[in-house]
Protein backbone atom coordinates (compact mmCIF):
# COMPACT_ATOMS: atom_id res chain seq x y z
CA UNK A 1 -5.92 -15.20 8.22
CA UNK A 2 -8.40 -14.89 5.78
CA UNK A 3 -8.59 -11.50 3.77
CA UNK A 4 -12.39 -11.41 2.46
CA UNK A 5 -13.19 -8.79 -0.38
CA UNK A 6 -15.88 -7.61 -2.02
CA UNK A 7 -16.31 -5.58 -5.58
CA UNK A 8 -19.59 -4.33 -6.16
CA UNK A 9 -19.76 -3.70 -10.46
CA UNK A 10 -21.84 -4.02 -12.98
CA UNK A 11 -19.52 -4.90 -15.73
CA UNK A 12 -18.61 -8.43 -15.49
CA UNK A 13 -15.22 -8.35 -17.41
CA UNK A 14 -13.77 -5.65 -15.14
CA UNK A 15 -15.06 -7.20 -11.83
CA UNK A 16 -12.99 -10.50 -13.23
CA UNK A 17 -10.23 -8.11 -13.83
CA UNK A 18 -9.80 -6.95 -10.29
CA UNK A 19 -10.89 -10.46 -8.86
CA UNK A 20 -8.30 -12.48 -10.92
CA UNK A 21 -5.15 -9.54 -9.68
CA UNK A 22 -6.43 -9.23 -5.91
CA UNK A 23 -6.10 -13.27 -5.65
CA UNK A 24 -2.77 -13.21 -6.49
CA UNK A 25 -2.05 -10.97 -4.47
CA UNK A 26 -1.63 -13.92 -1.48
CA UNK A 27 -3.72 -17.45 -0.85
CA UNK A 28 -5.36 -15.51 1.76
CA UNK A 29 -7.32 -13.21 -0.26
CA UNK A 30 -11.06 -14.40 -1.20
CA UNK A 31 -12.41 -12.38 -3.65
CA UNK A 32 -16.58 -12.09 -4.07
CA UNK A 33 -18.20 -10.09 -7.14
CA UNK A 34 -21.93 -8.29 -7.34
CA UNK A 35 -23.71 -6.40 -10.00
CA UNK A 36 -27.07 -5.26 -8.31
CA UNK A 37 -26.35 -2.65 -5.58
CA UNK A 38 -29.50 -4.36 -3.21
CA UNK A 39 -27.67 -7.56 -3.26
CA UNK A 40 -24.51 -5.83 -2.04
CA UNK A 41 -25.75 -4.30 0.86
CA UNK A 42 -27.63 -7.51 1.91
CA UNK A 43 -24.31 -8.91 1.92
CA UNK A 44 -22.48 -6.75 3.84
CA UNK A 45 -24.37 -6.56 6.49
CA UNK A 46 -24.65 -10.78 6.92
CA UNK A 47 -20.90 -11.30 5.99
CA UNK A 48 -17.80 -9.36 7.51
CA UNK A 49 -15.43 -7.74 4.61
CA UNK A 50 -11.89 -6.91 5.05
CA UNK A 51 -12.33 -4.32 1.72
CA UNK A 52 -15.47 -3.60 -0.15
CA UNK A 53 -14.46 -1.91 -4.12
CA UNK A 54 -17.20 -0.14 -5.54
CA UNK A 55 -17.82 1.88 -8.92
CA UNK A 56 -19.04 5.52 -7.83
CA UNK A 57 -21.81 5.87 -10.58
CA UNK A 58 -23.90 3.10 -8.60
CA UNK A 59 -27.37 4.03 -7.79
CA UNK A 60 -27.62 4.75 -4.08
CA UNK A 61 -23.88 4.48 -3.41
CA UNK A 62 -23.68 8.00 -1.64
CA UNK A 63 -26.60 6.74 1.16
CA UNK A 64 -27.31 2.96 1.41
CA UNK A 65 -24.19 1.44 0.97
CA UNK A 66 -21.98 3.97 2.40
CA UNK A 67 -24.19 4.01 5.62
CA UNK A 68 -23.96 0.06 5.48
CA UNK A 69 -20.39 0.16 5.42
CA UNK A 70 -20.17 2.92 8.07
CA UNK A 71 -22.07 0.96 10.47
CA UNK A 72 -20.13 -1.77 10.73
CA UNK A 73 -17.47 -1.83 13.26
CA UNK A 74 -15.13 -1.11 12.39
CA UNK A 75 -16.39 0.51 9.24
CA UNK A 76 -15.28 -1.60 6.29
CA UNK A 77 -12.52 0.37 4.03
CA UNK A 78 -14.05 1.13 0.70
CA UNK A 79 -11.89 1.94 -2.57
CA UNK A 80 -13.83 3.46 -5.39
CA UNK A 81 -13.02 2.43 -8.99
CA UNK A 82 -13.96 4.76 -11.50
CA UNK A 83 -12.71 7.72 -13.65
CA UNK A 84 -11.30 11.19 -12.25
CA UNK A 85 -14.29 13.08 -13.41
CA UNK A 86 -16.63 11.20 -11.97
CA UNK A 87 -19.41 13.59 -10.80
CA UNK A 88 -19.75 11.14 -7.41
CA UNK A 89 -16.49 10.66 -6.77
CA UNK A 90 -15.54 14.20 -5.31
CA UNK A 91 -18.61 13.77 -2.59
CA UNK A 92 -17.72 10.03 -1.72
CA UNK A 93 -14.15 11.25 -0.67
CA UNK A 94 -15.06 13.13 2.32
CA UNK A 95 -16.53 9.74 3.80
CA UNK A 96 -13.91 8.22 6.51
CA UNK A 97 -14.20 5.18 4.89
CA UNK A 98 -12.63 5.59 1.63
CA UNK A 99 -9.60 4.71 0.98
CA UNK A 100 -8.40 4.71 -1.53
CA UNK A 101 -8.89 5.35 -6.27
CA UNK A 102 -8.48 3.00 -8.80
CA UNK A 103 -8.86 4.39 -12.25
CA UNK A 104 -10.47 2.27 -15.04
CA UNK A 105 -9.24 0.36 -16.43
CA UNK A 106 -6.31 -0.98 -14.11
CA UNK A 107 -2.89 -1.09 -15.99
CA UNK A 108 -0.84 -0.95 -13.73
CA UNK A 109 -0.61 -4.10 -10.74
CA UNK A 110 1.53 -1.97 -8.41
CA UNK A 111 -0.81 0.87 -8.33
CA UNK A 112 -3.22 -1.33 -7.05
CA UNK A 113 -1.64 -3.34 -4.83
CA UNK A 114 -0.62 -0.37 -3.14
CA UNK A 115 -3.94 0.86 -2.71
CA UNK A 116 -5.25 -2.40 -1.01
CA UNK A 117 -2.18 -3.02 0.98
CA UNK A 118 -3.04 0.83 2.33
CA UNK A 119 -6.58 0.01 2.61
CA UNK A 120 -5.72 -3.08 4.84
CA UNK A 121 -2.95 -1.29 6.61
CA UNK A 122 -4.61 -2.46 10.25
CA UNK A 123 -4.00 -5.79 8.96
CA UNK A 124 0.04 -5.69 7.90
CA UNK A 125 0.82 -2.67 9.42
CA UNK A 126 4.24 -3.09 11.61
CA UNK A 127 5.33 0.10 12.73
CA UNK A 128 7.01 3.05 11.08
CA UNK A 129 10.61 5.39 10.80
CA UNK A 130 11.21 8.50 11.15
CA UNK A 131 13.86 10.46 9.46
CA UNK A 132 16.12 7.77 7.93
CA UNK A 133 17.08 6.73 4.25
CA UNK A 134 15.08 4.21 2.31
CA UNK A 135 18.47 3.17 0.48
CA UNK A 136 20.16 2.28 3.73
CA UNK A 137 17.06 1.04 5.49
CA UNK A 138 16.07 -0.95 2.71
CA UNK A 139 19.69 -2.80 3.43
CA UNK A 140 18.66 -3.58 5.96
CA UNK A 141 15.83 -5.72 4.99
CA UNK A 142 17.28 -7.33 2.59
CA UNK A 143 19.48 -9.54 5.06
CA UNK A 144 15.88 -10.21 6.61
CA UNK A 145 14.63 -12.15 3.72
CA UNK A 146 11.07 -11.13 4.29
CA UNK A 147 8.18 -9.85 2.63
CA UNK A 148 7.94 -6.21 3.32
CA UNK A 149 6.07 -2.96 1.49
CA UNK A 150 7.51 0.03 2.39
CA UNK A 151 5.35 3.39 2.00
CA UNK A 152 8.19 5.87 1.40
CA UNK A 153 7.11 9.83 2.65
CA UNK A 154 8.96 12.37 1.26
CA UNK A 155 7.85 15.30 3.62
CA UNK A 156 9.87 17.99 2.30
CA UNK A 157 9.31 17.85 -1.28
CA UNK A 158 5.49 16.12 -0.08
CA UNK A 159 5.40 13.38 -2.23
CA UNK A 160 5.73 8.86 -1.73
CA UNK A 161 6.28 6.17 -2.93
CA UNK A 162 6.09 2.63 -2.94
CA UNK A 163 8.42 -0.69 -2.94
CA UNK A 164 7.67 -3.66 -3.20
CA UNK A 165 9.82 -6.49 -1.28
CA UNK A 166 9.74 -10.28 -1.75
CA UNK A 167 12.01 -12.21 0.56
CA UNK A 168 14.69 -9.58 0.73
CA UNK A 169 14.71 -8.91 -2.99
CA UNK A 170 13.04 -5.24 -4.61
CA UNK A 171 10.74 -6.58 -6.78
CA UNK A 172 8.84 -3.71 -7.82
CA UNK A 173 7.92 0.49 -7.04
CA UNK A 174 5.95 3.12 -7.78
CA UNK A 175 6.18 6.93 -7.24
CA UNK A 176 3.43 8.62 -8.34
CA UNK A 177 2.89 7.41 -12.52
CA UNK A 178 6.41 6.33 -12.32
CA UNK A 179 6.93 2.37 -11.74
CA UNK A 180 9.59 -0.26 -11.52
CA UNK A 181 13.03 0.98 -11.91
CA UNK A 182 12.41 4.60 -12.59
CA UNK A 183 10.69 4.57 -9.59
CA UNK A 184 12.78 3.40 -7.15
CA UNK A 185 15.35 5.41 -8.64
CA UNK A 186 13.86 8.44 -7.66
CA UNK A 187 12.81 6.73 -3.96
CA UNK A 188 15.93 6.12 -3.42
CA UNK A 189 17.55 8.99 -4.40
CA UNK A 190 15.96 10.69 -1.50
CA UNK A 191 18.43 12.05 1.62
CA UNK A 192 15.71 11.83 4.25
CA UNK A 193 12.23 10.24 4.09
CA UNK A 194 9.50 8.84 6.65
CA UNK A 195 8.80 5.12 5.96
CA UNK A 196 5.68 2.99 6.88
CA UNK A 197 6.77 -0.89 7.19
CA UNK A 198 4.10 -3.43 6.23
CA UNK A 199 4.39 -7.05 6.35
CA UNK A 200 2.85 -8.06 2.99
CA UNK A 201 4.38 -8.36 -0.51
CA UNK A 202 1.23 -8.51 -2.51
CA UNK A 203 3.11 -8.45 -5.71
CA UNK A 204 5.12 -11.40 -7.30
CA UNK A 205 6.21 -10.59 -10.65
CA UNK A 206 9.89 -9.46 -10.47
CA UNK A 207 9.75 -5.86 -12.87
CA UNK A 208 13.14 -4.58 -11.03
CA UNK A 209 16.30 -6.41 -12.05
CA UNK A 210 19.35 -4.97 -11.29
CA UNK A 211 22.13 -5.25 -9.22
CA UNK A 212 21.33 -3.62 -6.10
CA UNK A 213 24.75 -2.29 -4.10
CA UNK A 214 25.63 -0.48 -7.89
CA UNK A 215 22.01 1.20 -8.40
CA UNK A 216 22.26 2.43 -4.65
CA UNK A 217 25.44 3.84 -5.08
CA UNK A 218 23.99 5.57 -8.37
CA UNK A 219 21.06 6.89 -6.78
CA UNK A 220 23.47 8.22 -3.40
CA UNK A 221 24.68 10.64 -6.36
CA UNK A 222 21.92 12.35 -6.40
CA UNK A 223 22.11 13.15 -2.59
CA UNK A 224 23.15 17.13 -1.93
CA UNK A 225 26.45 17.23 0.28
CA UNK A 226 24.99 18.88 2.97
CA UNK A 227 22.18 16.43 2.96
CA UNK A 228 24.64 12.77 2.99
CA UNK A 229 22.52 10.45 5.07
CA UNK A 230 24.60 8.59 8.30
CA UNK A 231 24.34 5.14 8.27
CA UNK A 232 21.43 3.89 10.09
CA UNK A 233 21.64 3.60 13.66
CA UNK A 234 20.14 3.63 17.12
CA UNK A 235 20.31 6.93 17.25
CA UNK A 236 17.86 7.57 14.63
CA UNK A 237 14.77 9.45 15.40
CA UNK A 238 12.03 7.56 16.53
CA UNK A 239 8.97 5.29 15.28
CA UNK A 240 5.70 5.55 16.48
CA UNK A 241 4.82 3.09 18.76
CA UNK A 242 3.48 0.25 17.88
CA UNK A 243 1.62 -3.10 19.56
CA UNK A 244 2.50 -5.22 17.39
CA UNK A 245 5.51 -7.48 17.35
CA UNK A 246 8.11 -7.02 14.08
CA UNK A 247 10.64 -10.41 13.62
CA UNK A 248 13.81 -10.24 11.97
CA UNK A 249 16.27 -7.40 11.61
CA UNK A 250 13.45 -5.32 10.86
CA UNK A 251 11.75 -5.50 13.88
CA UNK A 252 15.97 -5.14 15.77
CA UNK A 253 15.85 -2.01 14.22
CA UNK A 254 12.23 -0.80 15.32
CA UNK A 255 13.06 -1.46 18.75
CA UNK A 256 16.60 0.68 19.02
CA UNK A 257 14.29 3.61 17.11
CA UNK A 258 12.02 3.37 20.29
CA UNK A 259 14.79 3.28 22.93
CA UNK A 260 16.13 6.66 21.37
């Protein structure tokens, strides 16, 4: 499967940035740059994107290229990359397209791989569960020996976060402008959360090294008594219902969810 992407910029050094970190990200990922804001929209109208990135201060961004990504079918995801006070960036958020922020300049890998791994979620996606705990569940995939990102959903306190899973091993998170271990400390250290399973790691520098069964019994400390999570079983509560098929343990544990 071939991802294609496009960033639409007019500095040069920053559209090599983002080019040079989304091609890691997998072999798959083909990575075009354009300055002029004509040449863009020529281009995605002949040539089908996977994810278009965009600066917000272009000229004409808010018409011509949003309608030209709009039109397409299905509309292309678009993630802006620019600063928080952009002036444009407030009305180019209400569009059904966008997906996603980057701020300028990128620092931090895991923030945006998370954003296009979001972005693409149609094309990773596996299926998601309800009600568990991302230490136990994440247990579970690390007998699968997979590549996995989990998008951790803390509905009571509202707040997520992300990990980051190479063959079984937690390679990397983020919560918010907390990364690596920090991070998945505080993921972790959640009783109950919601968690969205995709099959991608797009990340392959290892920023987490500990050993695992000690830091999850640290972070079970944190856990209040009255909220001790069960371990994980058929009878948890349900995952949406998905099409597509999940291998492994992972995808055992999807189907019990739906049998509940």
């Amino acid at each position: 499967m071939n991802i294609r992407c496009l960033i639409i910029d007019r500095n040069p050094i920053f559209s090599e940035t983002l080019k040079k970190f989304i091609e890691r990200f997998r072999d798959d990922f083909q990575v075009q740059t354009i300055a002029n804001i004509d040449e863009a929209i020529e281009t995605i109208v002949s040539t089908d994107f996977s994810l278009v990135l965009c600066e917000p201060s272009l000229t004409d961004l808010k018409t011509g290229l949003v309608s030209c990504i709009m039109d397409k079918k299905p509309a292309v995801p678009l993630i802006i990359t620019g600063q928080d006070d952009s002036p444009s960036l407030k009305e180019l958020t209400k569009y059904s397209c966008v997906k996603g922020f980057i701020t300028r300049p990128i620092v931090r890998p895991a923030d945006l791989a998370g954003k296009v791994v979001l972005a693409l979620g149609s094309l990773f996606y596996q299926g998601d569960v309800r009600d568990v705990n991302a230490a136990t569940f994440f247990q579970i995939l690390e007998q699968d020996c997979s590549d996995y990102t989990l998008r951790v959903l803390n509905t009571k306190e509202k707040i997520e976060g992300l990990l980051f899973i190479e063959k079984g091993v937690l390679i990397d998170a983020l919560c918010g402008t907390i990364v690596a271990l920090e991070a998945a400390k505080r993921v972790f250290s959640w009783a109950r959360v919601n968690i969205e399973l995709y099959n991608i790691c797009p990340l392959s520098e290892k920023n987490i090294n500990v050993d695992m069964p000690t830091f999850i019994l640290q972070c079970s400390n944190k856990w209040q008594s009255g909220e001790r999570p069960t371990p994980v079983t058929e009878k948890e509560d349900s995952s949406k219902s998905t099409s597509k098929t999940v291998g492994g343990l992972a995808g055992l544990f999807l189907k019990k969810a739906k049998k509940k």
